[in-house]
Protein backbone atom coordinates (compact mmCIF):
# COMPACT_ATOMS: atom_id res chain seq x y z
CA UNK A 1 78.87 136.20 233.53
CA UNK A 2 78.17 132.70 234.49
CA UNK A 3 75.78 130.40 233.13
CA UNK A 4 75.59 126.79 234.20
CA UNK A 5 73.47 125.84 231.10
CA UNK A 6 75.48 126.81 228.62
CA UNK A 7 78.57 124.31 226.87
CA UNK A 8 80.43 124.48 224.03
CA UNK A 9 79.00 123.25 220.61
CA UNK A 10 80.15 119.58 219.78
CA UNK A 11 82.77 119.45 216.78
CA UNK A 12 81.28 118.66 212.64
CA UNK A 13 82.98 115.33 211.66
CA UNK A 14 83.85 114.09 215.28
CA UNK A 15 81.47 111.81 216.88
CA UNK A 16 78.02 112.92 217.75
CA UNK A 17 77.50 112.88 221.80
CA UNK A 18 75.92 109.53 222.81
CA UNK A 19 72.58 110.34 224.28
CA UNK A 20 70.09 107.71 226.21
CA UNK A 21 66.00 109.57 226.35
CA UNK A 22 62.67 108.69 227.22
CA UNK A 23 60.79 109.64 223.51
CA UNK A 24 56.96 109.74 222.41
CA UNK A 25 58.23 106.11 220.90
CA UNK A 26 59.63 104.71 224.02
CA UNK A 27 63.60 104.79 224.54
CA UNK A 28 65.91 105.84 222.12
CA UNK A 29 69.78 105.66 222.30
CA UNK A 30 72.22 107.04 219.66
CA UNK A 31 72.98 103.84 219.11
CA UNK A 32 69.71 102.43 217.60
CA UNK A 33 70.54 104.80 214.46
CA UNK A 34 73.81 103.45 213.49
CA UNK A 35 73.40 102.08 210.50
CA UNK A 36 71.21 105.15 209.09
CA UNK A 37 71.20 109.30 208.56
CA UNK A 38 69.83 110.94 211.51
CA UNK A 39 68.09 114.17 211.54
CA UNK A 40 68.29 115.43 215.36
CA UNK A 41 66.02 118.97 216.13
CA UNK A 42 65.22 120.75 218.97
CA UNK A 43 62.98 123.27 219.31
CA UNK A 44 62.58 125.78 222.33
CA UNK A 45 58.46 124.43 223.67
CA UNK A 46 55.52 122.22 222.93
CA UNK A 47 51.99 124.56 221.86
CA UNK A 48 54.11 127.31 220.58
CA UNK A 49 53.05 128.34 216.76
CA UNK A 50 56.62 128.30 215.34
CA UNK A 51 57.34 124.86 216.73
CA UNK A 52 53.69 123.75 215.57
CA UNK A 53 54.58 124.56 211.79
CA UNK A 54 58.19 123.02 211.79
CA UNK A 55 56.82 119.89 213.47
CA UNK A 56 54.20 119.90 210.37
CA UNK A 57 57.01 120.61 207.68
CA UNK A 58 58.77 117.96 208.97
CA UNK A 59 55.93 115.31 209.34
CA UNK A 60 55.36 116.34 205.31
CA UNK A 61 59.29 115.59 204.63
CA UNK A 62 59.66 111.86 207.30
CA UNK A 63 58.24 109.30 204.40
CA UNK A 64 60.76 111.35 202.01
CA UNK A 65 64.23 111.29 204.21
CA UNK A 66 62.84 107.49 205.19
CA UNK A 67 63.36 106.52 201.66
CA UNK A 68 67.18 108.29 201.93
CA UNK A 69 67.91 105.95 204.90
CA UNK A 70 67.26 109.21 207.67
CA UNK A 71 65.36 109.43 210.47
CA UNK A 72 63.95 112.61 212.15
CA UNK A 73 63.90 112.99 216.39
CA UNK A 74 62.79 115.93 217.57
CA UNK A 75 63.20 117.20 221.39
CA UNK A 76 62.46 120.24 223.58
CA UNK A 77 62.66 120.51 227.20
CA UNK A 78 58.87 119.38 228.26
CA UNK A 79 57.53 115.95 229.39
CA UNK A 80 56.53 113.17 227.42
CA UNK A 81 52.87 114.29 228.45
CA UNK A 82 53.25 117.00 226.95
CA UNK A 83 54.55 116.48 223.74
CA UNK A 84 51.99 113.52 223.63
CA UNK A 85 49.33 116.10 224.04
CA UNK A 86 50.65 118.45 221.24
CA UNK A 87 50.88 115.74 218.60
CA UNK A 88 47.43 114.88 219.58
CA UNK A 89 46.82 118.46 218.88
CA UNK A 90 48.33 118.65 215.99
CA UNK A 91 46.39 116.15 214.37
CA UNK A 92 43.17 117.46 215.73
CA UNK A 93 43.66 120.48 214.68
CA UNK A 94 46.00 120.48 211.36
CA UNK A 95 44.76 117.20 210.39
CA UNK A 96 49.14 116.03 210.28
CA UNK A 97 49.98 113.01 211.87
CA UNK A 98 53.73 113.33 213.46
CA UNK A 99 55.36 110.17 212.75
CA UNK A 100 58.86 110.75 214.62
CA UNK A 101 59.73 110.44 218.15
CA UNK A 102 60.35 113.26 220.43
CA UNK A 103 62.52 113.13 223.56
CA UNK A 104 61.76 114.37 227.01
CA UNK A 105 64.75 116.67 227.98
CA UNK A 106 63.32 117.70 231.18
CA UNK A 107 66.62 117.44 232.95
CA UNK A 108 68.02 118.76 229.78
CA UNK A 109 71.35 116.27 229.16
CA UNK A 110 70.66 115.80 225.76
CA UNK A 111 70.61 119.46 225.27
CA UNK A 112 73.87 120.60 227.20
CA UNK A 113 75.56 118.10 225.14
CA UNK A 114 74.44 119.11 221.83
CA UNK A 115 74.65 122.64 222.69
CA UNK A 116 71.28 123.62 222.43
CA UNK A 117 70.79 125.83 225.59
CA UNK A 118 72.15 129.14 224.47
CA UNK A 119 73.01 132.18 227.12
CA UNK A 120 70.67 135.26 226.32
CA UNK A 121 67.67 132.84 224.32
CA UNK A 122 66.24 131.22 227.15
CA UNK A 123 66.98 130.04 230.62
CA UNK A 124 65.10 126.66 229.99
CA UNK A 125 64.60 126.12 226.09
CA UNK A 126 66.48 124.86 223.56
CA UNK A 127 66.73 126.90 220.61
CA UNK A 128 66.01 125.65 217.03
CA UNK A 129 69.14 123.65 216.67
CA UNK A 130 69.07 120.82 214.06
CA UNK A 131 72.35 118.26 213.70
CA UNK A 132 72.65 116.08 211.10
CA UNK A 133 74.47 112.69 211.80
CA UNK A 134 75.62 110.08 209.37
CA UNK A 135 75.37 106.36 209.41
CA UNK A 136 78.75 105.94 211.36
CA UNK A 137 77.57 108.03 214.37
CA UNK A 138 79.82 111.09 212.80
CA UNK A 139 78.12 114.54 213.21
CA UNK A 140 77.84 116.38 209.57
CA UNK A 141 76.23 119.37 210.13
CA UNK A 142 74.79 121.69 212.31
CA UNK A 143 72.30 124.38 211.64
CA UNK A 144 70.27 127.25 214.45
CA UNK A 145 67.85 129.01 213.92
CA UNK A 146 66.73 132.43 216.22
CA UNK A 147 63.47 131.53 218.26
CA UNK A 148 61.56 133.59 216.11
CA UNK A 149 62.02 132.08 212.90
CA UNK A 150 61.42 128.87 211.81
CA UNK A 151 64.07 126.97 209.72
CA UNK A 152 63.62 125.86 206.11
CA UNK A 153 62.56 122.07 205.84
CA UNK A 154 63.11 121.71 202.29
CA UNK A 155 66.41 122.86 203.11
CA UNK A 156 67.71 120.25 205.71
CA UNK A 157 66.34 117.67 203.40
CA UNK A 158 68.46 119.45 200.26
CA UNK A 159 71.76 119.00 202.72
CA UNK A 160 71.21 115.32 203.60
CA UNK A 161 70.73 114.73 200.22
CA UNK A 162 73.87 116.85 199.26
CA UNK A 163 76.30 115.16 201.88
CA UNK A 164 74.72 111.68 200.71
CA UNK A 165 75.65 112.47 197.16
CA UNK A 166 79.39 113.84 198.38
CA UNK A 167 79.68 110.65 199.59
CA UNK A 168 78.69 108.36 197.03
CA UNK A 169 80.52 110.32 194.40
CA UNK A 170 83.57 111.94 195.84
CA UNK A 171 82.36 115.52 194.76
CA UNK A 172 81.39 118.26 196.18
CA UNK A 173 78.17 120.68 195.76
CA UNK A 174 77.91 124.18 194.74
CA UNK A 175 75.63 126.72 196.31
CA UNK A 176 71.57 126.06 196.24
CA UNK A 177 72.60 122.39 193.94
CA UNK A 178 70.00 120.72 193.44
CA UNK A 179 69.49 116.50 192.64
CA UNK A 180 70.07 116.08 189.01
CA UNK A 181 72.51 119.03 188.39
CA UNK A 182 76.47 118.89 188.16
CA UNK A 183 78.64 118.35 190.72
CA UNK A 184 82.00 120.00 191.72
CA UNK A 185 85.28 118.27 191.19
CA UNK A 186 87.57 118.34 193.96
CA UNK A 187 90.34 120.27 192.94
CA UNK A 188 93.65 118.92 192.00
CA UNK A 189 96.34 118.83 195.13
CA UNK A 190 99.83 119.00 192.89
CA UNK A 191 101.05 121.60 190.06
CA UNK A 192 101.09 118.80 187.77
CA UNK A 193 97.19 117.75 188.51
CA UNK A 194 96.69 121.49 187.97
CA UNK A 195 97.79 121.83 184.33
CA UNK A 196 96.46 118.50 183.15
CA UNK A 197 93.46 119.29 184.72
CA UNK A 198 91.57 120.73 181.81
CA UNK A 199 92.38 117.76 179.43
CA UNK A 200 90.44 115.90 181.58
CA UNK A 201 87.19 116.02 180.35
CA UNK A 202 85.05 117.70 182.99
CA UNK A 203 83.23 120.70 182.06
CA UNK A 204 85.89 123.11 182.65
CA UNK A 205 86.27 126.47 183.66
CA UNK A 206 89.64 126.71 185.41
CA UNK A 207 92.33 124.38 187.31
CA UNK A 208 90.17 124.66 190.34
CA UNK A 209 86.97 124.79 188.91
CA UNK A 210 85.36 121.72 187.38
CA UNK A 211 82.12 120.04 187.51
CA UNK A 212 80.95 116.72 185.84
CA UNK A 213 77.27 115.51 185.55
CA UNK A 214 76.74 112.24 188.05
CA UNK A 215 74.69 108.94 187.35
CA UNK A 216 70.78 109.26 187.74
């Protein structure tokens, strides 16, 4: 079956696709992040209740991910007009201001090249697609989300913070970690890292299993 909307998903730790949009804060390029975390979302309309709470969760979550160096954009597949009259909304009526800009897709490039048009969701919205790109312009981390379900916002702010920490520290995180709790070791590459590995003084459990506490 054909379907001229639908592309392949770009590639975690290649380059995020360049994109040039009209936003709710004038023009925005992927260039005018480099330098800083971005937190790119889609979401499949404008006045839908889903899309109304995410766009809440994340106005509650910008001054935090600000302070981490990351910036939220949003997008969907309507007119500036129209997101312009939702945030309006939105503040009427939830009393939440949204402090991020949201692109105007309406010929949808941003969204073929990010993937976010999905055969068998929608003929014309994006799905809830959020990308997570690091300071370099490198593409981190990709998470959808079905149309009925909004995603966890405490969740995408948990990553960034993870894959900032992996970063800083050369360690990886275990499942649900959490700021302020051990971090993994990476695991030695030779036989000989292997058996010294537990005279090493991390908090041992095997050769490929160590964690050590990082700086506050």
């Amino acid at each position: 079956m054909s379907d001229t909307l639908t592309v392949g998903l770009p590639r975690i730790n290649a380059p995020a696709p360049n994109f040039s949009a009209k936003t709710t804060h004038g023009d925005r390029t992927l260039a005018d992040y480099k330098g800083k975390w971005l937190v790119l979302f889609s979401h499949p309309s404008d006045f839908t209740p889903v899309c109304t709470t995410e766009f809440i969760g994340f106005a509650r979550v910008a001054a935090e991910l600000t302070a981490k160096n990351c910036e939220l954009l949003g997008l969907s597949i309507d007119s500036i007009y129209s997101h312009i009259a939702w945030t309006r909304n939105i503040a009427e009526k939830f009393g939440v201001e949204i402090p991020f800009p949201i692109i105007e897709d309406l010929k949808m490039e941003v969204a073929r090249a990010y993937g976010m048009i999905h055969e068998g969701a929608s003929d014309t919205s994006a799905v809830r697609a959020t990308f997570v790109i690091d300071p370099e312009g490198m593409l981190r981390a990709m998470l959808y989300y079905p149309m009925s379900n909004g995603r966890s916002i405490p969740e995408i702010v948990r990553l960034v913070t993870a894959m900032q920490t992996s970063d800083a520290n050369g360690v990886a995180t275990p499942a649900g970690w959490q700021p302020g709790e051990d971090a993994i070791v990476p695991p030695p590459k030779t036989i000989a890292a292997a058996a010294s590995r537990e005279g090493e003084g991390f908090a041992y459990t095997d050769w490929y299993f160590s964690k050590r506490p990082l700086a506050a």
